[in-house]
Protein backbone atom coordinates (compact mmCIF):
# COMPACT_ATOMS: atom_id res chain seq x y z
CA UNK A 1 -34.77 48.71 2.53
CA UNK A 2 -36.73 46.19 0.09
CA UNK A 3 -34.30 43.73 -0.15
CA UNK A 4 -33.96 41.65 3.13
CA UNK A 5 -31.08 42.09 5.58
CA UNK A 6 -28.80 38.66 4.63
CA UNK A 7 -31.01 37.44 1.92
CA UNK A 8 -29.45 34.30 0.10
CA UNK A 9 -30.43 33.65 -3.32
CA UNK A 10 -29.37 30.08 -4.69
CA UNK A 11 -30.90 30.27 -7.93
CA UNK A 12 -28.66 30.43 -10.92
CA UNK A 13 -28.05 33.45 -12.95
CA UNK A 14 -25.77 34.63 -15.10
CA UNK A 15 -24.46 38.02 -15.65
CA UNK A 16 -26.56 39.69 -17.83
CA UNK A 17 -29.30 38.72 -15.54
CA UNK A 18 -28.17 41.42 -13.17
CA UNK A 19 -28.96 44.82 -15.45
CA UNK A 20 -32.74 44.16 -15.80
CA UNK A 21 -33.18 43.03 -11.93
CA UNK A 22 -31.13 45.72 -10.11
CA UNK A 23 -32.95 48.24 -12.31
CA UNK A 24 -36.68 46.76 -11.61
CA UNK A 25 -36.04 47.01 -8.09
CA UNK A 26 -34.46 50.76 -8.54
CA UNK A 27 -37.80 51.31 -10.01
CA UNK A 28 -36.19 52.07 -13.41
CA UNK A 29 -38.02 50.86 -15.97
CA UNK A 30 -38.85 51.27 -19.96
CA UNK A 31 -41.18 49.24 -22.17
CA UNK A 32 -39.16 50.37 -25.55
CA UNK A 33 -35.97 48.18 -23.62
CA UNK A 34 -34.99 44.77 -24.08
CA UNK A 35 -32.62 43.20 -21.83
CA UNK A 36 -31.30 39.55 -23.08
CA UNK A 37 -31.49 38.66 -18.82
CA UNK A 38 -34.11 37.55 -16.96
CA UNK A 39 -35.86 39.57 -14.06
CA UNK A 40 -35.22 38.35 -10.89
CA UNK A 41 -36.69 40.86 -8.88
CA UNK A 42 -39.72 39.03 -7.61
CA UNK A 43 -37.51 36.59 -6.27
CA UNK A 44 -34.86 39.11 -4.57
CA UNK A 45 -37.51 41.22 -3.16
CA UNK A 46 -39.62 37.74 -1.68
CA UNK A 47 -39.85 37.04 1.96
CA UNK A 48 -37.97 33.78 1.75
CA UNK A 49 -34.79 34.37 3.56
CA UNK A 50 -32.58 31.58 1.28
CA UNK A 51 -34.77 31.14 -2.03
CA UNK A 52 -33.35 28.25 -4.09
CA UNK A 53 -35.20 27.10 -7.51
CA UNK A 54 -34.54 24.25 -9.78
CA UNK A 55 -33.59 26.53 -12.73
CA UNK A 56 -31.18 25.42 -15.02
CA UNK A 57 -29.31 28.59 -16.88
CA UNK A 58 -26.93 27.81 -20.05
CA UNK A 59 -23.64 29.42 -20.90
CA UNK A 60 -20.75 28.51 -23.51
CA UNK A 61 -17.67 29.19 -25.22
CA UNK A 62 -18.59 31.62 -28.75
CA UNK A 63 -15.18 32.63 -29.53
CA UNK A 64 -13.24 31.11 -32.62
CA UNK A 65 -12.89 27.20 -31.32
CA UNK A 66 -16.19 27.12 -30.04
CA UNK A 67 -14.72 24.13 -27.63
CA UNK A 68 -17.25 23.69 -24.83
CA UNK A 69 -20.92 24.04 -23.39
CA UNK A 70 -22.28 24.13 -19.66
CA UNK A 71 -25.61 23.74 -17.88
CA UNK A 72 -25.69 25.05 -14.62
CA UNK A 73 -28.36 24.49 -11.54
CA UNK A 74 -27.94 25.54 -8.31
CA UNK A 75 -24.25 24.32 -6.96
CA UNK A 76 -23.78 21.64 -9.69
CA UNK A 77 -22.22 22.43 -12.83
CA UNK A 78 -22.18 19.70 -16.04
CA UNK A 79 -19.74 20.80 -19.14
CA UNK A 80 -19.21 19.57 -22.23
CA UNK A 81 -16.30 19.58 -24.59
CA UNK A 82 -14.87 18.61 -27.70
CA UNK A 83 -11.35 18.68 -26.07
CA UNK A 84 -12.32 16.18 -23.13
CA UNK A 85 -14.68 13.98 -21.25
CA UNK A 86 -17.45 15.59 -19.62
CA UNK A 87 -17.07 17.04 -16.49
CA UNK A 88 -19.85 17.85 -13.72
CA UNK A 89 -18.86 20.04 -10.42
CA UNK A 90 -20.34 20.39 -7.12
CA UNK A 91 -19.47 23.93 -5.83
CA UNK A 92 -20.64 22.92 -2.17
CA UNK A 93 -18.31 20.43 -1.98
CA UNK A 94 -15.78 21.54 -4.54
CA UNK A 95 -15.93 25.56 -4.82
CA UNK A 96 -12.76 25.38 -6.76
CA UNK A 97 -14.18 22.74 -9.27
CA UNK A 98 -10.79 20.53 -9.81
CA UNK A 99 -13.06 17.11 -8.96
CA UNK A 100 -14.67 15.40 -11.62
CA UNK A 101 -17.69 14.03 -9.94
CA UNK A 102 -19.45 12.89 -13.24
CA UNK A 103 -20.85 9.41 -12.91
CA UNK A 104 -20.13 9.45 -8.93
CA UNK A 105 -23.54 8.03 -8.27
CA UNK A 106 -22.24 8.34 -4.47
CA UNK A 107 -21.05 12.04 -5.27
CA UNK A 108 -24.21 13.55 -7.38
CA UNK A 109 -27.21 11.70 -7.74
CA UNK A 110 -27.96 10.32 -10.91
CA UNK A 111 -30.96 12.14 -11.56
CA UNK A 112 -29.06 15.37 -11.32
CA UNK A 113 -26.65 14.53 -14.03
CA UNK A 114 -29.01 13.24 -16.15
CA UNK A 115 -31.92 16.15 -15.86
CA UNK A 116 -28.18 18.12 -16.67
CA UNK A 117 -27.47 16.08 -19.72
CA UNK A 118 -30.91 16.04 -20.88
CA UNK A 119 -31.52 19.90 -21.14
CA UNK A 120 -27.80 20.43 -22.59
CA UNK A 121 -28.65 18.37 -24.96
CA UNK A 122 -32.37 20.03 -25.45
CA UNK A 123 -30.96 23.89 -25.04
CA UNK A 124 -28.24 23.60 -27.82
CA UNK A 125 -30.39 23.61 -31.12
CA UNK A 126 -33.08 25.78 -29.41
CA UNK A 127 -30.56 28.49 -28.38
CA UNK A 128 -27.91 27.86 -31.33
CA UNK A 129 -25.23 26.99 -29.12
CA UNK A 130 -21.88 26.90 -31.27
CA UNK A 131 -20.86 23.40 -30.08
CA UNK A 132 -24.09 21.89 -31.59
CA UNK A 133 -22.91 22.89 -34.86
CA UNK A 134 -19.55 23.11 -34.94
CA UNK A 135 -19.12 19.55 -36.52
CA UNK A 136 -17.00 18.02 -33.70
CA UNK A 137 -17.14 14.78 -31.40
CA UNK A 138 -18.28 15.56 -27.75
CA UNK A 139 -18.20 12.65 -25.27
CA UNK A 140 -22.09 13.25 -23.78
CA UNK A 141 -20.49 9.69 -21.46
CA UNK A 142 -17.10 8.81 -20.49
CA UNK A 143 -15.17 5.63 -22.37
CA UNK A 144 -14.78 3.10 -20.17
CA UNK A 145 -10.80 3.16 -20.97
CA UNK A 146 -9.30 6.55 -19.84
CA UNK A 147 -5.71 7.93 -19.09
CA UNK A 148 -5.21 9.73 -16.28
CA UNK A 149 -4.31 13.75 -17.09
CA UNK A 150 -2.39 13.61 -13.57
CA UNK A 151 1.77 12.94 -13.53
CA UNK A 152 3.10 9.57 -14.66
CA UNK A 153 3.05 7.59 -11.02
CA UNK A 154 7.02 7.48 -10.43
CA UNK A 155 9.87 9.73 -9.49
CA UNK A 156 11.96 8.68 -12.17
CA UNK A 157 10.46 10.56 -15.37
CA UNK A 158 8.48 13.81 -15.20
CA UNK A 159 5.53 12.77 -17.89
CA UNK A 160 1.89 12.44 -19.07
CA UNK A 161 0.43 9.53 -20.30
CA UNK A 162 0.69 10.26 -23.93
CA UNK A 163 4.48 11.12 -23.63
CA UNK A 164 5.15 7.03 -23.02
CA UNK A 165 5.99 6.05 -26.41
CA UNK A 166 7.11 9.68 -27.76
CA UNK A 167 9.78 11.40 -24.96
CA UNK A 168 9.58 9.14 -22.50
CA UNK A 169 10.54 4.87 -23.46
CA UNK A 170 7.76 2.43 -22.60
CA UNK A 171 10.84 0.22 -21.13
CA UNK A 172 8.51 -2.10 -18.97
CA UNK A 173 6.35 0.69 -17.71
CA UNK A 174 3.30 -0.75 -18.95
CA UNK A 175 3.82 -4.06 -16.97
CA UNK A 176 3.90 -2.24 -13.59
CA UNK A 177 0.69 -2.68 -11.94
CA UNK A 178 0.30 1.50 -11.21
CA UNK A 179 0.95 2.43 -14.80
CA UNK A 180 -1.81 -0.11 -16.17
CA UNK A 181 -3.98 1.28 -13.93
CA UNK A 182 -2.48 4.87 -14.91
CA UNK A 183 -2.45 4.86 -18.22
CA UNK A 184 -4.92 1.69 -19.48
CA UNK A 185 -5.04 3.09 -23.15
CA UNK A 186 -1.82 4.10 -24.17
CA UNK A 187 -0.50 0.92 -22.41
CA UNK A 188 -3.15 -0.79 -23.92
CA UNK A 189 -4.70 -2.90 -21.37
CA UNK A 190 -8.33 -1.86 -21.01
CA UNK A 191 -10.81 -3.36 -23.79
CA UNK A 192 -14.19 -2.32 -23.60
CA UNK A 193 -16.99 -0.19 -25.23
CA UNK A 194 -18.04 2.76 -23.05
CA UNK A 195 -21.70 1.99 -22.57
CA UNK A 196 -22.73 5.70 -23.06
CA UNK A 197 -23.28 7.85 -26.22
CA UNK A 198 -21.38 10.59 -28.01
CA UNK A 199 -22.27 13.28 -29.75
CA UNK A 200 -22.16 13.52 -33.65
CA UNK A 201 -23.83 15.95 -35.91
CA UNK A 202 -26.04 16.69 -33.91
CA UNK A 203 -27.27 13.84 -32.73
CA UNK A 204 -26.11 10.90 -29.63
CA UNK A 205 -24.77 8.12 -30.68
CA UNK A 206 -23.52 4.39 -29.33
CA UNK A 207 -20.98 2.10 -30.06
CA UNK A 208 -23.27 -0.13 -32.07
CA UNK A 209 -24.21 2.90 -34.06
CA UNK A 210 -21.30 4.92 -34.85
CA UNK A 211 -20.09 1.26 -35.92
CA UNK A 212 -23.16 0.67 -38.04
CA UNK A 213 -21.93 4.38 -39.61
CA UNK A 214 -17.84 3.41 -40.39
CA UNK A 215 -16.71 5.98 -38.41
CA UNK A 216 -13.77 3.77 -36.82
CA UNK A 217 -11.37 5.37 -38.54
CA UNK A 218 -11.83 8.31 -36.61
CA UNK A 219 -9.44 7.91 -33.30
CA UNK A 220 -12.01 9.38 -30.94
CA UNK A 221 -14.51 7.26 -31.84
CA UNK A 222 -12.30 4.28 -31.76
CA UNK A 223 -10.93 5.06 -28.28
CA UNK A 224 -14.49 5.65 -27.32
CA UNK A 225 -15.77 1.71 -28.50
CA UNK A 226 -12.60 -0.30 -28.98
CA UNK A 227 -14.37 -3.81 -29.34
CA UNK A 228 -16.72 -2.16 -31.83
CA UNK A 229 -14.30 -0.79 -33.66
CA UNK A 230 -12.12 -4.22 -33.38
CA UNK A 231 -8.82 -2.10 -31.62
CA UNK A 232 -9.16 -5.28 -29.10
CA UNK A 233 -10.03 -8.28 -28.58
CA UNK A 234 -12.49 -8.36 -25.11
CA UNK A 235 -12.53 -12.14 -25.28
């Protein structure tokens, strides 16, 4: 009977959290043991019948492609790849996380994502994260120029963005009005620097510095600041 009938906890924890908390409470305990989790059982066993702190807890991918990082407080979720543009979730309003609310101001306040971004950034030399060093651009911000991942937006082809060009002819695609707004970069009508950073041997970067650096050549990087990188003409 110690822990409250319907207590809610809304902290975050992860899994091995759960060894060294059910056991405290149990009233199992051994000095000469060292759990990697942290003890929650001060805050399961409090009177607060929904307890909710500002914690942020870290987890990531360790296997062989060491492809992605996450922070994690409370409902919102903000991860990291080398693979794509950063995603942040809301579980209370998307418990199935297939929005991308990142840099919906309207969505997620802005101080959330960036107190998110900020101790990602902080947590992945200090806890060896694999991503930190695995020698790979990360967008930390979105480009401004970005293809849809979703279906080509007609009935006549069955296609991805990056199939225009390769299986699928460019015919006059790329002057209808819903595939420009589809598919800006492979159609090639969206010129302008993404006014964010990336993430480069360890350290974030912008356009003016990865340019400063002659790292063009690199097709991430050039897709991230095309003006920088002269792929277009903004003028």
């Amino acid at each position: 009977e110690k822990v409250m009938a319907g207590k809610i906890i809304e902290t975050t924890y992860t899994s091995v959290d759960f060894a060294p908390s059910i056991l405290k409470v149990m009233g199992v305990t051994d000095p000469n043991v060292n759990f990697q989790g942290v003890d929650f059982s001060e805050e399961l066993l409090s009177n607060e019948k929904v307890s909710s702190k500002d914690v942020i807890r870290y987890v990531f991918d360790s296997g062989n492609n060491m492809s992605w990082a996450a922070a994690i407080m409370n409902q919102y979720r903000l991860v990291v790849s080398g693979n794509d543009v950063p995603w942040l979730f809301d579980l209370n309003q998307d418990p199935y996380e297939i929005y991308n609310f990142f840099n919906k101001r309207n969505v997620v306040p802005e101080s959330i994502q960036e107190k998110l971004q900020d101790a990602l950034f902080n947590a992945m030399p200090a806890y060896e994260i694999p991503l930190y060093f695995a020698n790979k651009l990360v967008y930390w911000d979105k480009p401004a120029c970005i293809d849809s991942n979703d279906r080509l937006p007609t009935e006549e082809v069955n296609g991805v963005c990056s199939d225009l060009g390769v299986s699928i002819p460019f015919v006059d695609r790329c002057y209808q009005e819903n595939f420009i707004k589809h598919c800006p970069v492979t159609c090639g009508t969206c010129c302008s620097d993404s006014n964010g950073e990336m993430l480069r041997l360890g350290e974030l970067s912008s356009c003016d510095e990865l340019r400063s650096w002659k790292t063009c050549r690199k097709r991430k990087i050039a897709g991230f600041c095309p003006v920088s990188c002269d792929q277009c003409d903004a003028s």
